[in-house]
C-alpha atoms as a PDB file:
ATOM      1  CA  UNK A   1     -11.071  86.181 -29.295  1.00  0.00           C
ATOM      2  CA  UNK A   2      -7.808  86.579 -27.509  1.00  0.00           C
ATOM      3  CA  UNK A   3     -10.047  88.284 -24.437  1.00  0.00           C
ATOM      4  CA  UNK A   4     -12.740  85.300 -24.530  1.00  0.00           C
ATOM      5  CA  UNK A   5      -9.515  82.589 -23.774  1.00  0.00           C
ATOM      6  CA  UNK A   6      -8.160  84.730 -21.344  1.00  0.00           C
ATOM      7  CA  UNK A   7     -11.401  84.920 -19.437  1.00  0.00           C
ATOM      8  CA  UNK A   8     -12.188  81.324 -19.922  1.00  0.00           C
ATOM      9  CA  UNK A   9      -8.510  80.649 -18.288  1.00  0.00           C
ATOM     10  CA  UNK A  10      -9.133  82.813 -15.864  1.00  0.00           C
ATOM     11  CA  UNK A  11     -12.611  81.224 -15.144  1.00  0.00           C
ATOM     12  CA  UNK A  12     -10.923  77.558 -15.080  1.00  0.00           C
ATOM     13  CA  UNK A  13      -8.237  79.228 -12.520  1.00  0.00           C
ATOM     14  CA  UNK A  14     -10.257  80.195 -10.313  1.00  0.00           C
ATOM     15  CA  UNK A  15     -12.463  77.016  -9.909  1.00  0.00           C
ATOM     16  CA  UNK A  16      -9.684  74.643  -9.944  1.00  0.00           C
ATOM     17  CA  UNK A  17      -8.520  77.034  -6.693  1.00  0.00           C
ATOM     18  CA  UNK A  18     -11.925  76.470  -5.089  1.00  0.00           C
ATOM     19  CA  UNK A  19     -11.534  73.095  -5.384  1.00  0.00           C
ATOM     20  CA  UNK A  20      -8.684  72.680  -4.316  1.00  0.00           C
ATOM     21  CA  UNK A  21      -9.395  74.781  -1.439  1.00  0.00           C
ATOM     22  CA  UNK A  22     -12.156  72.871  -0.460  1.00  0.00           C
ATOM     23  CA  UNK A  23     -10.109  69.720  -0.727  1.00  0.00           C
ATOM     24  CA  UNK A  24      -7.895  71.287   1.782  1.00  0.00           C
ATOM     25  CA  UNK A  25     -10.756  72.628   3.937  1.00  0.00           C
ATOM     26  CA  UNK A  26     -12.252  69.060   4.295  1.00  0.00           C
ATOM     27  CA  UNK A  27      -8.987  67.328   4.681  1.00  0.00           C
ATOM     28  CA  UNK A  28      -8.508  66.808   8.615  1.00  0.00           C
ATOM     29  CA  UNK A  29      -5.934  66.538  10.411  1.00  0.00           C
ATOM     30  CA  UNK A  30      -6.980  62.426  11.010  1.00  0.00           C
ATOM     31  CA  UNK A  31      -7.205  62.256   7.364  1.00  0.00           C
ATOM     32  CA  UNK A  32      -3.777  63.713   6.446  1.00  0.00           C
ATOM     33  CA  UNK A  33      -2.156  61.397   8.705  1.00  0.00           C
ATOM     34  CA  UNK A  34      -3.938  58.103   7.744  1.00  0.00           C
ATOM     35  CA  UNK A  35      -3.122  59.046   4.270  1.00  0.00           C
ATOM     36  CA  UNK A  36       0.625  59.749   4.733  1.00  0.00           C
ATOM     37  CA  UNK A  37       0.459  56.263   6.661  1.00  0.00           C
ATOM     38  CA  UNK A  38      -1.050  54.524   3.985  1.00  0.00           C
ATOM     39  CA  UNK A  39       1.550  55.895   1.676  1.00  0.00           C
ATOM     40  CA  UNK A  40       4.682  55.033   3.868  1.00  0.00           C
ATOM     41  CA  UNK A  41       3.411  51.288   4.028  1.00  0.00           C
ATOM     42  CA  UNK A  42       2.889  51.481   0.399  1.00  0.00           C
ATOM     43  CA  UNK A  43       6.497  52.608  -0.149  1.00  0.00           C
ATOM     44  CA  UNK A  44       7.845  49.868   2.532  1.00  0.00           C
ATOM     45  CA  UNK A  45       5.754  47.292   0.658  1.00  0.00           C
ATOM     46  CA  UNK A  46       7.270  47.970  -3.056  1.00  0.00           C
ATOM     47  CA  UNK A  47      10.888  48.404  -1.002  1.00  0.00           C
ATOM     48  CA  UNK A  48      10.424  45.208   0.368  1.00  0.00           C
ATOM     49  CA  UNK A  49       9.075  43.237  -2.735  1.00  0.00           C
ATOM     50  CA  UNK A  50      11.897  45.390  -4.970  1.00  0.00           C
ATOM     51  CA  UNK A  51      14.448  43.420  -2.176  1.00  0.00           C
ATOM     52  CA  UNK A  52      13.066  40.115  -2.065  1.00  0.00           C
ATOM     53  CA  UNK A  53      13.032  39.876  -6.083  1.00  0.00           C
ATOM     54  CA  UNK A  54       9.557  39.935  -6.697  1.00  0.00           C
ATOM     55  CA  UNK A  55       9.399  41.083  -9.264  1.00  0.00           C
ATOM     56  CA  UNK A  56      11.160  37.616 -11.056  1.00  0.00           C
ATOM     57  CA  UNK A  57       8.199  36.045  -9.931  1.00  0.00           C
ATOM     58  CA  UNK A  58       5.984  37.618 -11.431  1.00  0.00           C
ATOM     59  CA  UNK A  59       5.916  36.406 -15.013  1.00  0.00           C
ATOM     60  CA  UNK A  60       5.518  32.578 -13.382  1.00  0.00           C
ATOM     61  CA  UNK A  61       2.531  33.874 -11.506  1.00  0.00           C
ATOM     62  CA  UNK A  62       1.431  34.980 -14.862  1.00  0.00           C
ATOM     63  CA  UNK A  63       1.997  31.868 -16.170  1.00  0.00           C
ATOM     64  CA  UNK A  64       0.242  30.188 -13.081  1.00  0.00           C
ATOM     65  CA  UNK A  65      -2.635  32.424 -13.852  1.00  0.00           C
ATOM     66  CA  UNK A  66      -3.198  31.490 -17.443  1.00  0.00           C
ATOM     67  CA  UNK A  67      -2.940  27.650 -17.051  1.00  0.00           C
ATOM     68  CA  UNK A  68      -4.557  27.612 -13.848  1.00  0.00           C
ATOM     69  CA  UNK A  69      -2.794  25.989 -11.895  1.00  0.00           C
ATOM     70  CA  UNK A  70      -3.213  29.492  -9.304  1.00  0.00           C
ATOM     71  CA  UNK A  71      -6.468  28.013  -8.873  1.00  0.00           C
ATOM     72  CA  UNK A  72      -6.426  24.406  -8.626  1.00  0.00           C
ATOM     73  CA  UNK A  73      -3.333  25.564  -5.781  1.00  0.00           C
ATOM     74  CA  UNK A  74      -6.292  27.903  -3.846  1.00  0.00           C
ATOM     75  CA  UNK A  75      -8.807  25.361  -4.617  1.00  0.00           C
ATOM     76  CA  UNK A  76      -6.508  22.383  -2.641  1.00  0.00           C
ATOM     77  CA  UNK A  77      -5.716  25.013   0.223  1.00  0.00           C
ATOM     78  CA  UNK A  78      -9.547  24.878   0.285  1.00  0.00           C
ATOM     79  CA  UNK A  79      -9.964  21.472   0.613  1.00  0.00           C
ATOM     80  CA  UNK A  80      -6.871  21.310   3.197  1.00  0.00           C
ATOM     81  CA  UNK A  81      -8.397  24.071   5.313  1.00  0.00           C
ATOM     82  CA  UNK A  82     -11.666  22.281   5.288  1.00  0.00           C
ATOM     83  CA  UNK A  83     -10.104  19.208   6.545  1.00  0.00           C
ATOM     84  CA  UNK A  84      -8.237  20.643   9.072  1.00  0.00           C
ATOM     85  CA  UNK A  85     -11.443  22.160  10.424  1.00  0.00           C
ATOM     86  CA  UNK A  86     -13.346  18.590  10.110  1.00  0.00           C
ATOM     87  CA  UNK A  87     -10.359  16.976  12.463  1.00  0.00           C
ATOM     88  CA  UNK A  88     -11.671  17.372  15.767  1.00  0.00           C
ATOM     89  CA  UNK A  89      -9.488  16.747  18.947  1.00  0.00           C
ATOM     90  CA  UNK A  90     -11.100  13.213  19.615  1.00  0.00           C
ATOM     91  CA  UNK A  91      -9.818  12.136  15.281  1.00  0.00           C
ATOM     92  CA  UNK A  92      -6.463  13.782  15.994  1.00  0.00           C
ATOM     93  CA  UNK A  93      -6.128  11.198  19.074  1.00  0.00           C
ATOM     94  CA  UNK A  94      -7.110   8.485  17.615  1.00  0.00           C
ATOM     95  CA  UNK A  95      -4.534   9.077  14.752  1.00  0.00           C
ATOM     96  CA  UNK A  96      -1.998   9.565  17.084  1.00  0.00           C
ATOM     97  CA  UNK A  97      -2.890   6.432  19.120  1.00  0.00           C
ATOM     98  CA  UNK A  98      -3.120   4.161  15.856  1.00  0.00           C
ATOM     99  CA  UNK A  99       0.179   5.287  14.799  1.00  0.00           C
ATOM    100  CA  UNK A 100       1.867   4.878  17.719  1.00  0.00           C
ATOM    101  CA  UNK A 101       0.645   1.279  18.186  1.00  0.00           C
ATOM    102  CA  UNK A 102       1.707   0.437  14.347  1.00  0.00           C
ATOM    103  CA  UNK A 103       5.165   1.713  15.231  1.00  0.00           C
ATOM    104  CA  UNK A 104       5.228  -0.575  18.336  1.00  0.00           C
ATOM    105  CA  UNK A 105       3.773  -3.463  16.473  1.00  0.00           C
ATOM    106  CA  UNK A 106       7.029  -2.809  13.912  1.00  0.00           C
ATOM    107  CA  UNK A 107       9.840  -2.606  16.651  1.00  0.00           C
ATOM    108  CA  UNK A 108       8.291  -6.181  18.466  1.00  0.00           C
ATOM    109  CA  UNK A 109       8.456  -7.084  14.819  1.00  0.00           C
ATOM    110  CA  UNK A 110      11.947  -6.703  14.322  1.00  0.00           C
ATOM    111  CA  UNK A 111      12.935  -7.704  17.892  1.00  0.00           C
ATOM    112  CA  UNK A 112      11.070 -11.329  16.686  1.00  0.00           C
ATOM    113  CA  UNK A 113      13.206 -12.049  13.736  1.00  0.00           C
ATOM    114  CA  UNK A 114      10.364 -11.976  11.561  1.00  0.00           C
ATOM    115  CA  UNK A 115      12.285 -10.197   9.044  1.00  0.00           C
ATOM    116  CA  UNK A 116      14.467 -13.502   8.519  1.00  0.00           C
ATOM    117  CA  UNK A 117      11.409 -15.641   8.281  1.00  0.00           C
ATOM    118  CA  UNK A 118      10.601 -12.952   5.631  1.00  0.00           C
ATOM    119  CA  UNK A 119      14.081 -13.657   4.352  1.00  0.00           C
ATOM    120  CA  UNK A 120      13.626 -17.121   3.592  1.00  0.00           C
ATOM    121  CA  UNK A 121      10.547 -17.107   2.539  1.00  0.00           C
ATOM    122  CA  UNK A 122      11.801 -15.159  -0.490  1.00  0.00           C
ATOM    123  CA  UNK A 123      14.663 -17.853  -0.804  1.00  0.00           C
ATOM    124  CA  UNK A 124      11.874 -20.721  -0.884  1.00  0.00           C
ATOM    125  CA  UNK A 125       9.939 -18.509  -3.494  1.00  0.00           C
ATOM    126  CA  UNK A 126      13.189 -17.976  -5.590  1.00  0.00           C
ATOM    127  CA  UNK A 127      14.000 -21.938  -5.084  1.00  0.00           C
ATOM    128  CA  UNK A 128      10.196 -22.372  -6.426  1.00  0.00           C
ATOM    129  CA  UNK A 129       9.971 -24.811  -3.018  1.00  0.00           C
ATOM    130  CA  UNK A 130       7.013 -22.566  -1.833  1.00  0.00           C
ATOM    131  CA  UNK A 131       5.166 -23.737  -4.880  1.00  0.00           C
ATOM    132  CA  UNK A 132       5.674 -27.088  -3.788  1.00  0.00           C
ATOM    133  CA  UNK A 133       4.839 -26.729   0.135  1.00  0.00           C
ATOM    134  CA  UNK A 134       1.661 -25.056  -0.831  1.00  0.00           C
ATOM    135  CA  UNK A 135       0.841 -28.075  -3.786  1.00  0.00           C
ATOM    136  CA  UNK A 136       1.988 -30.405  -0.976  1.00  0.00           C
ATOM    137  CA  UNK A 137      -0.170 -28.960   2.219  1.00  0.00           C
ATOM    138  CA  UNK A 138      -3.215 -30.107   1.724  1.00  0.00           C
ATOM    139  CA  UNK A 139      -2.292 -33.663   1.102  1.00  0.00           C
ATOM    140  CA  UNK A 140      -0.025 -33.452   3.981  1.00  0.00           C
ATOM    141  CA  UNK A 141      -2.939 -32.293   6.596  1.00  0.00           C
ATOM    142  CA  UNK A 142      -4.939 -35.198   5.645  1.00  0.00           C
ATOM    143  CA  UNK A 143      -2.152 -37.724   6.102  1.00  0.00           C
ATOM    144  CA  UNK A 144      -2.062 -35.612   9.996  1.00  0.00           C
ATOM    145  CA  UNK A 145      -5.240 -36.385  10.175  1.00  0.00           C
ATOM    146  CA  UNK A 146      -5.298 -39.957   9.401  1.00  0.00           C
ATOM    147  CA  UNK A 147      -2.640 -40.157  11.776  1.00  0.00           C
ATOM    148  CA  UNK A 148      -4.192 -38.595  14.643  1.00  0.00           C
ATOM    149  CA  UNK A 149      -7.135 -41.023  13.790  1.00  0.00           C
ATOM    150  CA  UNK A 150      -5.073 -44.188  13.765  1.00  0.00           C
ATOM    151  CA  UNK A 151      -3.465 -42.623  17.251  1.00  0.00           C
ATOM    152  CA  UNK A 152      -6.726 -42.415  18.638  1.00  0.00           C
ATOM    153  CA  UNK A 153      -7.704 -45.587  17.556  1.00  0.00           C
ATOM    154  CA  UNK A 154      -4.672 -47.343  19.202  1.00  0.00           C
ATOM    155  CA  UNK A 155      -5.666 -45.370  22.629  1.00  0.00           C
ATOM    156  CA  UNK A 156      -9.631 -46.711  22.364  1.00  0.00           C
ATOM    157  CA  UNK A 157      -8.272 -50.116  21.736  1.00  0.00           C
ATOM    158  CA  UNK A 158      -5.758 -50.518  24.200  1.00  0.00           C
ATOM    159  CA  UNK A 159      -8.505 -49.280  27.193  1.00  0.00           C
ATOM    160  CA  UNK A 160     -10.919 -51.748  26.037  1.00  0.00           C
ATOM    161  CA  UNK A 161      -7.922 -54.689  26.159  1.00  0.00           C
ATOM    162  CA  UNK A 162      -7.633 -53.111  30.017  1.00  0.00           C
ATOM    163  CA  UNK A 163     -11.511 -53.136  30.099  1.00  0.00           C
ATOM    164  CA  UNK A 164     -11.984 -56.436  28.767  1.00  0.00           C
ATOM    165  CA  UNK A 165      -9.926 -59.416  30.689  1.00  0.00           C
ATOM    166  CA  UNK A 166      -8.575 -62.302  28.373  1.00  0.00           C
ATOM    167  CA  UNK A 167     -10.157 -65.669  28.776  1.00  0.00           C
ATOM    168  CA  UNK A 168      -7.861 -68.762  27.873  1.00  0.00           C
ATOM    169  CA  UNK A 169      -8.898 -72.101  26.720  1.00  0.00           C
ATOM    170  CA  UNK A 170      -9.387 -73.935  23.518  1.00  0.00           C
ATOM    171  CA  UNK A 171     -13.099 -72.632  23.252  1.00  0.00           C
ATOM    172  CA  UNK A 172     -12.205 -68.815  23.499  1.00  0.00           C
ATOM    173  CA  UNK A 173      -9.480 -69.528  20.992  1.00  0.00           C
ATOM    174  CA  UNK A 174     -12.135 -70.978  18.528  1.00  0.00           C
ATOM    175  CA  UNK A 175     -14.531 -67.948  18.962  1.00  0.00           C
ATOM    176  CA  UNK A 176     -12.166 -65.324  18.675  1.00  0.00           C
ATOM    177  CA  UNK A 177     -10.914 -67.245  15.112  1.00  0.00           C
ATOM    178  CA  UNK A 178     -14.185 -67.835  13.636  1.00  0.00           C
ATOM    179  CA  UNK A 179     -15.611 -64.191  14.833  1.00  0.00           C
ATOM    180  CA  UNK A 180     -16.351 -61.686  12.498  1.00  0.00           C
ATOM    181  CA  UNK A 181     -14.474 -59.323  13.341  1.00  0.00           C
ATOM    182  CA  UNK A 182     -11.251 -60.862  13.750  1.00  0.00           C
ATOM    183  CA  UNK A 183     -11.464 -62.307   9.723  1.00  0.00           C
ATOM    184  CA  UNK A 184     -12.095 -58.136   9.300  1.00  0.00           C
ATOM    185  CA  UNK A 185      -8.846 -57.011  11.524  1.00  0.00           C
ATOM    186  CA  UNK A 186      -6.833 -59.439  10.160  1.00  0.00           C
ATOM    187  CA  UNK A 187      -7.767 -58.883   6.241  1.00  0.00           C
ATOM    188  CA  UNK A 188      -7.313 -55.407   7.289  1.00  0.00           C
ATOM    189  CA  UNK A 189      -3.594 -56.184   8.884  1.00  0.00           C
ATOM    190  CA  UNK A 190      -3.259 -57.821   5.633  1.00  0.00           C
ATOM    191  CA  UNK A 191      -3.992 -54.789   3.393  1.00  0.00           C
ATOM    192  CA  UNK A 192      -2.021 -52.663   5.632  1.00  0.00           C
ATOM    193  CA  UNK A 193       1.260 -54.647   5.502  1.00  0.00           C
ATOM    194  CA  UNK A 194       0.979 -55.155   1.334  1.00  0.00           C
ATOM    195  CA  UNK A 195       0.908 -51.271   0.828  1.00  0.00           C
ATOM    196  CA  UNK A 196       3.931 -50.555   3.136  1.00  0.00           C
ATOM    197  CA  UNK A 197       6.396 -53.395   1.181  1.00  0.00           C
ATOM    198  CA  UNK A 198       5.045 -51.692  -1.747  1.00  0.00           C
ATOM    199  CA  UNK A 199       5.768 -47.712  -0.795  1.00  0.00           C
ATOM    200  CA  UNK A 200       7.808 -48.476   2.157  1.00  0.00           C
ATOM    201  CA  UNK A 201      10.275 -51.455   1.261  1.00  0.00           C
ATOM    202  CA  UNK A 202      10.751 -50.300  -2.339  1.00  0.00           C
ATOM    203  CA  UNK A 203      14.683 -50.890  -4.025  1.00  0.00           C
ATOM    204  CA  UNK A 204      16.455 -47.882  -3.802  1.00  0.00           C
END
């Protein structure tokens, strides 16, 4: 029994030194130097990480890994290398372009003052006046508006006093009394003088 082991060790022996013979009969020269290449850069790389204190960062990788939030961070360098592709030159100056023109739009904004009209219009929103301006606005255009009517009104009248001479005698008098027109001005003069002693000449 003690011959058979000895022959099957011897047997083993010799075919693990044909192997490994013909491992060193196929390794080149090429081959031998790639390899102890490959294992100098491995030993810089684990010098390096061993330096930089890699290794601490592992177990929050880890951690990264299991909640995935490793992904969702690849998955958003994804979608920020995709839009950097999409920008094209033409985008990039157009960007530039519209920014540059809001930031010149804010410095003419600040050389105006507009930040103290900004400044009280938060004082007349504090003071609740605001509210009131706005309530008051509308009613205050139309009373603009009458005004510019009763301007223009003044303007058409006086050119038709320069357009139309006077003409004096008893019998012009009595036509101009008993016309139409005049009973109409002068109810309207009327009118117009009883609502300014009421709003206008009021008791303080």
């Amino acid at each position: 029994m003690n011959t058979e082991t000895k022959d099957e060790k011897a047997v083993m022996s010799f075919e693990l030194e044909r192997v490994i013979a013909a491992g060193r009969d196929s390794l080149t020269d090429e081959m031998v130097g790639r390899l102890a290449g490959s294992a100098a850069e491995a030993l810089d790389l684990v010098d390096k990480a061993g330096r930089a204190g890699l290794g601490k960062a592992i177990p929050a990788i880890a951690e990264m890994v299991n909640n995935g939030d490793l992904e969702r961070l690849s998955q958003l360098a994804r979608v920020y290398h995709a839009a950097q592709d999409a920008l094209t030159d033409e985008m990039i100056g157009r960007m530039a372009e519209t920014l540059g023109e809001g930031m010149s739009l804010l410095d003419r904004l600040n050389r105006s003052g507009f930040w103290r009209l900004v400044e009280v219009m938060e004082r007349l929103e504090s003071t609740g006046a605001l509210e009131r301006i706005a309530t008051s606005l509308p009613q205050l255009l139309e009373r603009l508006e009458m005004v510019s009517g009763m301007l223009s009104c003044l303007e058409n009248a006086a050119k038709s006093s320069k357009a139309q001479p006077a003409k004096g005698g008893i019998g012009s008098l009595w036509h101009i009394m008993t016309d139409e027109k005049t009973v109409n001005s002068l109810q309207f003069l009327l009118n117009m003088s009883e609502q300014m002693q009421e709003n206008c000449a009021k008791p303080r």
